[in-house]
C-alpha atoms as a PDB file:
ATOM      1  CA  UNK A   1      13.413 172.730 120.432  1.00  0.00           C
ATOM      2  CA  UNK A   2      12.602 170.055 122.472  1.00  0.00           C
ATOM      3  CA  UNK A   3      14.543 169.523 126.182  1.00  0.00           C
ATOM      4  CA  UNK A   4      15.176 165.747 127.068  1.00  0.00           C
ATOM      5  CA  UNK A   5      15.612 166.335 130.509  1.00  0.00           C
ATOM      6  CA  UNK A   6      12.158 167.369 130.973  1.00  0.00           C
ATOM      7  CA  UNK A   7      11.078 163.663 130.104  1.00  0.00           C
ATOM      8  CA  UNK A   8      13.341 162.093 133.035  1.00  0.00           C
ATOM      9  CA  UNK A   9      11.363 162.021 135.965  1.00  0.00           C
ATOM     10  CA  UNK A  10       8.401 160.315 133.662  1.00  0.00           C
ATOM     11  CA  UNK A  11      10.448 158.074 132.679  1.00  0.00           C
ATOM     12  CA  UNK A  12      12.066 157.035 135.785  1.00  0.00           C
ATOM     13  CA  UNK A  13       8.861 157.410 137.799  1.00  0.00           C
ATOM     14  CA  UNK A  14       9.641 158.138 141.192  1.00  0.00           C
ATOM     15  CA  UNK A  15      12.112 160.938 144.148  1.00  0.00           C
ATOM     16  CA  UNK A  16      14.276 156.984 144.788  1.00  0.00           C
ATOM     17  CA  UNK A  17      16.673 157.184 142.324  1.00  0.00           C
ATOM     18  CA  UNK A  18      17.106 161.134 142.643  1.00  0.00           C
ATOM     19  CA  UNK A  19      17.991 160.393 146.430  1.00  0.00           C
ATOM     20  CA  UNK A  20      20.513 158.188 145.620  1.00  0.00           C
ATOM     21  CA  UNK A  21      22.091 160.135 143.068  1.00  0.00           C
ATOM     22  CA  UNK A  22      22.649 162.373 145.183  1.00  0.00           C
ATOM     23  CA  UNK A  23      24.204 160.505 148.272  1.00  0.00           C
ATOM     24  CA  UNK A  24      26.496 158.983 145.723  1.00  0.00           C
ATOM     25  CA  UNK A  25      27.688 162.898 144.347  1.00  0.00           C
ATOM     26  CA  UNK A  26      28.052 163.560 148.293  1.00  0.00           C
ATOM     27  CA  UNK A  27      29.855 160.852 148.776  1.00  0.00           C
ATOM     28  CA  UNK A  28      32.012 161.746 146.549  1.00  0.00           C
ATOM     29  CA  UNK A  29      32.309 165.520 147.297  1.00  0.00           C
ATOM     30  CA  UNK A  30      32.628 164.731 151.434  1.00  0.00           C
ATOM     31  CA  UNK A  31      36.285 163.040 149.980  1.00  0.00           C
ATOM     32  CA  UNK A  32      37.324 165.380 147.814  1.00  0.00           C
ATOM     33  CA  UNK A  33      39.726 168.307 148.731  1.00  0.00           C
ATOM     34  CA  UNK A  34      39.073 170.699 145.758  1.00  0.00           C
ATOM     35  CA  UNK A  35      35.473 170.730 146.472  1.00  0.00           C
ATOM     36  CA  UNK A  36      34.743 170.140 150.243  1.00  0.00           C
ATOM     37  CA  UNK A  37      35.856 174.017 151.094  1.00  0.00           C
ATOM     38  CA  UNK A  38      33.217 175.349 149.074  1.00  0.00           C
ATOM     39  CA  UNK A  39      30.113 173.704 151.095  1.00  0.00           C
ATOM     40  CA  UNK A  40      28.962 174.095 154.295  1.00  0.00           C
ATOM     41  CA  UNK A  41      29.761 171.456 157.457  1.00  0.00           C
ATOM     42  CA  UNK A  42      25.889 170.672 157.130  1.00  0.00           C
ATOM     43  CA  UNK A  43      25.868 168.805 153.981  1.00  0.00           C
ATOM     44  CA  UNK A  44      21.892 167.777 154.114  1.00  0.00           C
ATOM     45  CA  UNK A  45      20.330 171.051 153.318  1.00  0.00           C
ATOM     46  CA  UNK A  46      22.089 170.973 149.971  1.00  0.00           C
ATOM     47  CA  UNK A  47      21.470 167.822 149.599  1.00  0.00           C
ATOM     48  CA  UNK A  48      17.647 168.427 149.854  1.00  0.00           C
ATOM     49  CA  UNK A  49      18.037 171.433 147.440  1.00  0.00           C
ATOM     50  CA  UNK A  50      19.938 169.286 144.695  1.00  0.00           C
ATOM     51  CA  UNK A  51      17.530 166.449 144.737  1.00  0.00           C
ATOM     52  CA  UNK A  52      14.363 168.678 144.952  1.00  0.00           C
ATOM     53  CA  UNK A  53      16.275 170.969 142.337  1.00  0.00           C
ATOM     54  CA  UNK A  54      16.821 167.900 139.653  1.00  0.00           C
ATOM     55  CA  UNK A  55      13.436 166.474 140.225  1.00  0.00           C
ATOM     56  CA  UNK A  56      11.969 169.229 139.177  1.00  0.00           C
ATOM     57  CA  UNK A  57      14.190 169.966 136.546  1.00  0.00           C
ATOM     58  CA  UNK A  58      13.572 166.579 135.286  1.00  0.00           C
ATOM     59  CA  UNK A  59       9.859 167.279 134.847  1.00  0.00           C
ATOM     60  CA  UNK A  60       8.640 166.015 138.614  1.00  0.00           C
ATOM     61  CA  UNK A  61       6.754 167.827 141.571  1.00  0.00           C
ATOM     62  CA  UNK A  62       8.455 171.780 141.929  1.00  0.00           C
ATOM     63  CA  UNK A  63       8.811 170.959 145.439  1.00  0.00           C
ATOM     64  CA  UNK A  64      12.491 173.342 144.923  1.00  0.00           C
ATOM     65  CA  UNK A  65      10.404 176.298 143.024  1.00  0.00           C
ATOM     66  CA  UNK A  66       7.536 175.990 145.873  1.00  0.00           C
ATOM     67  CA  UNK A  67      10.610 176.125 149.281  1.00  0.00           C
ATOM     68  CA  UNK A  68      13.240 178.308 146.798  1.00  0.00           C
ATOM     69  CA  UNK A  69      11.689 180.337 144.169  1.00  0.00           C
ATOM     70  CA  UNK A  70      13.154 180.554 140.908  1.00  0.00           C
ATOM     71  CA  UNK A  71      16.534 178.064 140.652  1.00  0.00           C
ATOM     72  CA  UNK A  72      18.747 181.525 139.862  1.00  0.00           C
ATOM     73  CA  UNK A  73      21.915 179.172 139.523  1.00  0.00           C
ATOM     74  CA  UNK A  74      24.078 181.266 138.499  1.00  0.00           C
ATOM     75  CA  UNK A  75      23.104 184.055 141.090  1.00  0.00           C
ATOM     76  CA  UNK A  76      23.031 180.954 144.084  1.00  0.00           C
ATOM     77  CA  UNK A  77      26.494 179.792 142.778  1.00  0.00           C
ATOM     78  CA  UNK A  78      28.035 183.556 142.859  1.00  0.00           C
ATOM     79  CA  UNK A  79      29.798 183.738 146.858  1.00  0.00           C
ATOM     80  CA  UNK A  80      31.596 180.425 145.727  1.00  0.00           C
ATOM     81  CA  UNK A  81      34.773 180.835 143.525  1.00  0.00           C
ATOM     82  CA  UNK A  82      34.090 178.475 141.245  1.00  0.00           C
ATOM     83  CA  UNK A  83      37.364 177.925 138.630  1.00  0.00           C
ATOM     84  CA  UNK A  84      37.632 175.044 136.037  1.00  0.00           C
ATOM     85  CA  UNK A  85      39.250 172.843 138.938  1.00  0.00           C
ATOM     86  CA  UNK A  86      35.881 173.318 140.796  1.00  0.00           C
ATOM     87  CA  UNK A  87      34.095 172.883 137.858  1.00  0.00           C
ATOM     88  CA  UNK A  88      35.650 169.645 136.001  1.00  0.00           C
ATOM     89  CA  UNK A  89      35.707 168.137 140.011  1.00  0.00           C
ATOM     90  CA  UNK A  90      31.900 168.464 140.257  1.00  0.00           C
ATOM     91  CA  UNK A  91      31.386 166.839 137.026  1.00  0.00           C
ATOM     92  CA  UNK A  92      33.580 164.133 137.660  1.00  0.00           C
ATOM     93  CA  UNK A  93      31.974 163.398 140.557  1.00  0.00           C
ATOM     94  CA  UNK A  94      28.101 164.214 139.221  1.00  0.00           C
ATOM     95  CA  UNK A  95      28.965 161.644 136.174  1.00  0.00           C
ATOM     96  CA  UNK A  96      30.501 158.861 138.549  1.00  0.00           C
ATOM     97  CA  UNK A  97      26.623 158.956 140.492  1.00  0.00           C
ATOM     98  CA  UNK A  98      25.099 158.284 137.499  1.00  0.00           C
ATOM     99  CA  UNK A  99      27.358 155.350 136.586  1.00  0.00           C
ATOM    100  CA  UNK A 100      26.472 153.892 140.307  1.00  0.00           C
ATOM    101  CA  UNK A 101      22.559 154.813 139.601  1.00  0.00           C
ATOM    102  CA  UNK A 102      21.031 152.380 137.119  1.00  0.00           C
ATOM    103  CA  UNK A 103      17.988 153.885 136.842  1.00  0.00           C
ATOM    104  CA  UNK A 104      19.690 157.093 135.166  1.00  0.00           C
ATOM    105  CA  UNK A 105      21.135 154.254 132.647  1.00  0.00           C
ATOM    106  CA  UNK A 106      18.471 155.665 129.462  1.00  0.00           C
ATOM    107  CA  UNK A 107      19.444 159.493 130.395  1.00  0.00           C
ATOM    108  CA  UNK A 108      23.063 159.284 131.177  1.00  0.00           C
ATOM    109  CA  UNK A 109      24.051 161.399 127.649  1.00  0.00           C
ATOM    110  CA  UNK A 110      21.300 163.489 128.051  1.00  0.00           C
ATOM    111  CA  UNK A 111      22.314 164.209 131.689  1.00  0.00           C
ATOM    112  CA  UNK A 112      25.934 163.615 131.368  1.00  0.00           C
ATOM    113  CA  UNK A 113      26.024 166.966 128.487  1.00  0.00           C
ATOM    114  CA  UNK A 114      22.949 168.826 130.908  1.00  0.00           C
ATOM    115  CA  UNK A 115      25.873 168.531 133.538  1.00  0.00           C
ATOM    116  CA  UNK A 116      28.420 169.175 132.126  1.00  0.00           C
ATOM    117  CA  UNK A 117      26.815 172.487 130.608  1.00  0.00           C
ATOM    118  CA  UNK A 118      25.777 173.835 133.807  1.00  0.00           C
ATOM    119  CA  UNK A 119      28.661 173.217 135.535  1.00  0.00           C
ATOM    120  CA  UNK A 120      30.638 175.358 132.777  1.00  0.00           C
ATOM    121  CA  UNK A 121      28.078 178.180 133.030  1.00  0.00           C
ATOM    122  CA  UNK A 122      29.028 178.582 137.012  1.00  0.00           C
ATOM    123  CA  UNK A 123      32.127 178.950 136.596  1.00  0.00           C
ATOM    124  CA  UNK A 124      32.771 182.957 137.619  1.00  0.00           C
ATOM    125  CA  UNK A 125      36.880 182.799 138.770  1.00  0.00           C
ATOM    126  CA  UNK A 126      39.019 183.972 136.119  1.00  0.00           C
ATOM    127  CA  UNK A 127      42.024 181.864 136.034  1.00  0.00           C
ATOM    128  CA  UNK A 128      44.178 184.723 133.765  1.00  0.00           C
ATOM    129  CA  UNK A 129      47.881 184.170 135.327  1.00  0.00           C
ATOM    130  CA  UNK A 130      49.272 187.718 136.391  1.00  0.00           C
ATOM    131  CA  UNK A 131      52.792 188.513 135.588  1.00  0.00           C
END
């Protein structure tokens, strides 16, 4: 089975339009009170880590693996409750960077469903109502 998203970084060619996909998710995130909580004041450390973290996933340099190790989402994602609130804000936000990112134009179902994916996977709060 062939993965799409390994292709992405060929395609697009260079770390630019990773950077600015991720100041735009920031952006967003900085603004938004479901998902602010959950990071840290310092926002540029996880900034680094997401950019480094989806050029390499997209088939660039493994500049992530080489500082981090093995990506271990789910594992990294664990001390933060993440619900489906969490989980549908981060996507909403993710998807709205690549509409502002042209150079993600070719990808953006590939990307958009590789998002949207992940995101679901971290989620780890059970939102069961008690009585």
């Amino acid at each position: 089975m062939e993965d799409p998203i390994v292709e992405i970084y060929a395609g697009i060619g260079s770390d630019a339009p990773f950077y600015a996909l991720v100041e735009a998710f920031y952006r967003e995130v900085e603004e938004d009170s479901v998902l602010r909580s959950l990071y840290p004041d310092d926002l540029e450390p996880g900034k680094r880590h997401l950019v480094w973290f989806l050029i390499q996933r997209c088939g660039g340099p493994s500049h992530y693996g080489t500082e981090r190790g093995h990506p271990k989402l789910r594992v990294r994602h664990m001390p933060f409750r993440i619900g489906a609130e969490e989980s549908d804000a981060w996507v909403r936000h993710m998807l709205a960077a690549l509409e502002v990112t042209p150079e993600f134009g070719p990808y953006q179902a590939s990307l958009s469903r590789y998002f949207e994916e992940s995101a679901a996977f971290l989620i780890n709060k059970s939102e069961i109502p008690t009585i």
